[in-house]
Protein backbone atom coordinates (compact mmCIF):
# COMPACT_ATOMS: atom_id res chain seq x y z
CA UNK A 1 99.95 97.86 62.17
CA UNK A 2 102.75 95.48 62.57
CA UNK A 3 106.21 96.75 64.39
CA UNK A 4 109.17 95.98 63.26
CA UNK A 5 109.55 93.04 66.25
CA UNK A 6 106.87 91.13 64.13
CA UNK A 7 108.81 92.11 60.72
CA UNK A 8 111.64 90.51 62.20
CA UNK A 9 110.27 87.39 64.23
CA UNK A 10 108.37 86.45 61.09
CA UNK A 11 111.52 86.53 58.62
CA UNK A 12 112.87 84.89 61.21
CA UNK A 13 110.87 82.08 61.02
CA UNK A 14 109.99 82.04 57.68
CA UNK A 15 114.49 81.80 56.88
CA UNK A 16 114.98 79.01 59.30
CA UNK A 17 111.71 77.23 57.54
CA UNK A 18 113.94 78.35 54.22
CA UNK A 19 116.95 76.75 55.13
CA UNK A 20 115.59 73.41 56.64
CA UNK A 21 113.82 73.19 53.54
CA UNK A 22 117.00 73.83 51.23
CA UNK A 23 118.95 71.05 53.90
CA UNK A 24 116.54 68.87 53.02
CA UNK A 25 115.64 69.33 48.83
CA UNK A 26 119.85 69.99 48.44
CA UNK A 27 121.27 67.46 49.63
CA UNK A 28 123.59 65.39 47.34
CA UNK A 29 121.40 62.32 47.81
CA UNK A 30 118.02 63.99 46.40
CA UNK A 31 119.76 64.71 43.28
CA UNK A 32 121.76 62.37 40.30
CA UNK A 33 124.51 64.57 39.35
CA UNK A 34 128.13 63.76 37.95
CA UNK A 35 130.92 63.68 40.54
CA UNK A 36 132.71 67.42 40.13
CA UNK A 37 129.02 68.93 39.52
CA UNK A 38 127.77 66.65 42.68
CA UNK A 39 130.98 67.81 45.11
CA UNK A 40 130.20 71.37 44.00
CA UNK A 41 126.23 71.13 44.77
CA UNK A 42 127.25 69.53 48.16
CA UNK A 43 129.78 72.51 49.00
CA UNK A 44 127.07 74.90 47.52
CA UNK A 45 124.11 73.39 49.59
CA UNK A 46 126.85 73.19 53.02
CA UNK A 47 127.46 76.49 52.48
CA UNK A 48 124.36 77.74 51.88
CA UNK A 49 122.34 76.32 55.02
CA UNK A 50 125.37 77.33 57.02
CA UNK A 51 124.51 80.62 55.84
CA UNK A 52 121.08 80.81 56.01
CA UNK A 53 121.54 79.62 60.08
CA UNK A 54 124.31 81.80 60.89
CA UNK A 55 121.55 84.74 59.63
CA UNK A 56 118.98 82.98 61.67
CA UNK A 57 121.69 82.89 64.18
CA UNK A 58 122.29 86.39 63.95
CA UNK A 59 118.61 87.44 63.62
CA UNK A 60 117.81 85.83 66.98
CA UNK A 61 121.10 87.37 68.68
CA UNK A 62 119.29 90.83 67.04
CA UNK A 63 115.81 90.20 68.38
CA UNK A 64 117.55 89.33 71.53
CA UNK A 65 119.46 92.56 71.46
CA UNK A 66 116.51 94.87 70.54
CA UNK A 67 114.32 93.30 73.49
CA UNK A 68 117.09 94.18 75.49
CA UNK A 69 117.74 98.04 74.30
CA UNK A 70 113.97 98.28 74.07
CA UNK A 71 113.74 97.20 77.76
CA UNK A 72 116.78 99.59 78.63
CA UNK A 73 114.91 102.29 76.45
CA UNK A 74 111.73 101.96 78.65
CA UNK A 75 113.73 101.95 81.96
CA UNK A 76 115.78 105.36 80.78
CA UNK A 77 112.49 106.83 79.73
CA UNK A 78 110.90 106.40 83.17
CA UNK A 79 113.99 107.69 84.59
CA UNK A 80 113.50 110.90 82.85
CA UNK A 81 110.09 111.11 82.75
CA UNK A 82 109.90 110.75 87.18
CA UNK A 83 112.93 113.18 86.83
CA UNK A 84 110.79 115.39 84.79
CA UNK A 85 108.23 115.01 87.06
CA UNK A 86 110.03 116.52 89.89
CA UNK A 87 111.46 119.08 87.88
CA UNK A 88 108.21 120.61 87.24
CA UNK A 89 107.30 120.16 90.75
CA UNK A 90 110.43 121.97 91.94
CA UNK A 91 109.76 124.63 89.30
CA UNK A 92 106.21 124.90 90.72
CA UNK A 93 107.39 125.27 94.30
CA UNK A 94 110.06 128.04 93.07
CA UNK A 95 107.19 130.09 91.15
CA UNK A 96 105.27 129.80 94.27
CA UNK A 97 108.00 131.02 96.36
CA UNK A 98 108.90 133.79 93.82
CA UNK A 99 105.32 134.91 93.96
CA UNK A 100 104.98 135.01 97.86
CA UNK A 101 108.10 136.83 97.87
CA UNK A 102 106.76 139.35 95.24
CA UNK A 103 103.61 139.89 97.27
CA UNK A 104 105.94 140.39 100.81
CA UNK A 105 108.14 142.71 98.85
CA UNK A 106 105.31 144.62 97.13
CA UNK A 107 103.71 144.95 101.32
CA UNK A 108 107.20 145.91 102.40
CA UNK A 109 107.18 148.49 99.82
CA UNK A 110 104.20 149.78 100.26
CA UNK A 111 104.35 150.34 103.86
CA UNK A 112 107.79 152.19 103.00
CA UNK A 113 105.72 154.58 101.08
CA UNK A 114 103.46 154.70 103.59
CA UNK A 115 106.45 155.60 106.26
CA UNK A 116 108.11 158.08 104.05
CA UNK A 117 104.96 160.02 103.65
CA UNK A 118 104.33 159.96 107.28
CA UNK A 119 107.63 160.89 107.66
CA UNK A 120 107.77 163.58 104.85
CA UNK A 121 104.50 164.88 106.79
CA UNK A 122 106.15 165.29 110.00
CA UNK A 123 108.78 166.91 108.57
CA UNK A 124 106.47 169.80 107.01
CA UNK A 125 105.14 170.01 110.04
CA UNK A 126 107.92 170.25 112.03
CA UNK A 127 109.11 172.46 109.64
CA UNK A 128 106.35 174.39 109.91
CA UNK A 129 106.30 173.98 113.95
CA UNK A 130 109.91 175.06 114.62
CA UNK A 131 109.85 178.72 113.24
CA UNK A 132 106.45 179.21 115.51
CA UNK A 133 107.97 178.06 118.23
CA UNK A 134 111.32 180.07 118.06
CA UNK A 135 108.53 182.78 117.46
CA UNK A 136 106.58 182.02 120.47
CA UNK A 137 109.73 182.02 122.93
CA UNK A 138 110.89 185.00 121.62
CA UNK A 139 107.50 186.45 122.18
CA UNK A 140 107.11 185.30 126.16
CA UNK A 141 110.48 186.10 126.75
CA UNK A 142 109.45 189.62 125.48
CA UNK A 143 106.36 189.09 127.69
CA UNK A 144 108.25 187.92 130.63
CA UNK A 145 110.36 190.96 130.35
CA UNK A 146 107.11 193.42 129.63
CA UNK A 147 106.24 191.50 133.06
CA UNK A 148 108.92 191.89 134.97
CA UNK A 149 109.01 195.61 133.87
CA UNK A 150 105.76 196.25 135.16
CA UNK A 151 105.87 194.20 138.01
CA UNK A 152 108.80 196.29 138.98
CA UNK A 153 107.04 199.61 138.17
CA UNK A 154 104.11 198.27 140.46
CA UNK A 155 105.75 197.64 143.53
CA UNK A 156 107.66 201.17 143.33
CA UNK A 157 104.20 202.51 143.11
CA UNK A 158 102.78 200.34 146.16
CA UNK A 159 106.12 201.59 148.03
CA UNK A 160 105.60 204.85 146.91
CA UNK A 161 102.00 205.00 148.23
CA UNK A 162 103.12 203.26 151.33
CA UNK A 163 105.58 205.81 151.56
CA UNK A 164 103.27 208.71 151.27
CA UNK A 165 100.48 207.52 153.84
């Protein structure tokens, strides 16, 4: 498959062959013409080879200037493709930050749940706790005071007893 470099050094080549060719078969010497129709041919075959070199002219300064963009061409596409390149390896880093981050937050989380249901648990119990204890003080200070009462009651029976022997 030919690119179109080759297309283009081959017209090349085969134009300047071209025009040395016409230099050479149109000149005013090869040919025995009358003096108006020999000027003209002369102007005609000046013209024409300065033609056909400034084209060769020009089609060299255009393969010139197409090596040169496709060299540029290359050189921006490496650019991009290394900048690519780390791109896609700062992406990857990123998604493997985001995912260690998911996986702390989704621990952190769960040991939140963890804590509020330890948490909710004390409370219940607590809850539960509190009322049993306010009942249990009331009940020994109802004790204490049974106590005292009867300690009291005792020892005016030992005095009494004392008192009668």
């Amino acid at each position: 498959m030919a690119t179109w470099q080759d297309f283009v050094e081959k017209e090349g080549a085969t134009l300047s062959q071209e025009s040395s060719f016409s230099m050479l078969s149109e000149t005013p010497c090869s040919e025995k013409l009358s003096g108006s129709s020999q000027a003209s041919a002369c102007l005609l075959s000046t013209l024409t080879s300065a033609v056909c070199s400034q084209h060769a002219m020009d089609l060299g300064k255009l393969q010139v200037d197409l090596k040169n963009m496709q060299m540029e061409m290359n050189g921006f596409q490496q650019k991009v493709m290394k900048t690519l390149q780390k791109l896609e390896d700062t992406v990857s880093h990123l998604m493997d930050l985001v995912n260690q981050l998911d996986t702390r937050s989704v621990d952190v989380e769960q040991r939140l749940m963890e804590e509020e249901d330890r948490g909710t648990a004390r409370s219940k119990v607590l809850a539960f706790l509190l009322p049993r204890e306010r009942q249990l003080r009331e009940k020994s200070l109802i004790l204490e005071k049974m106590l005292s009462v009867r300690n009291t009651w005792l020892e005016e029976l030992s005095q009494k007893f004392r008192a009668k022997e």
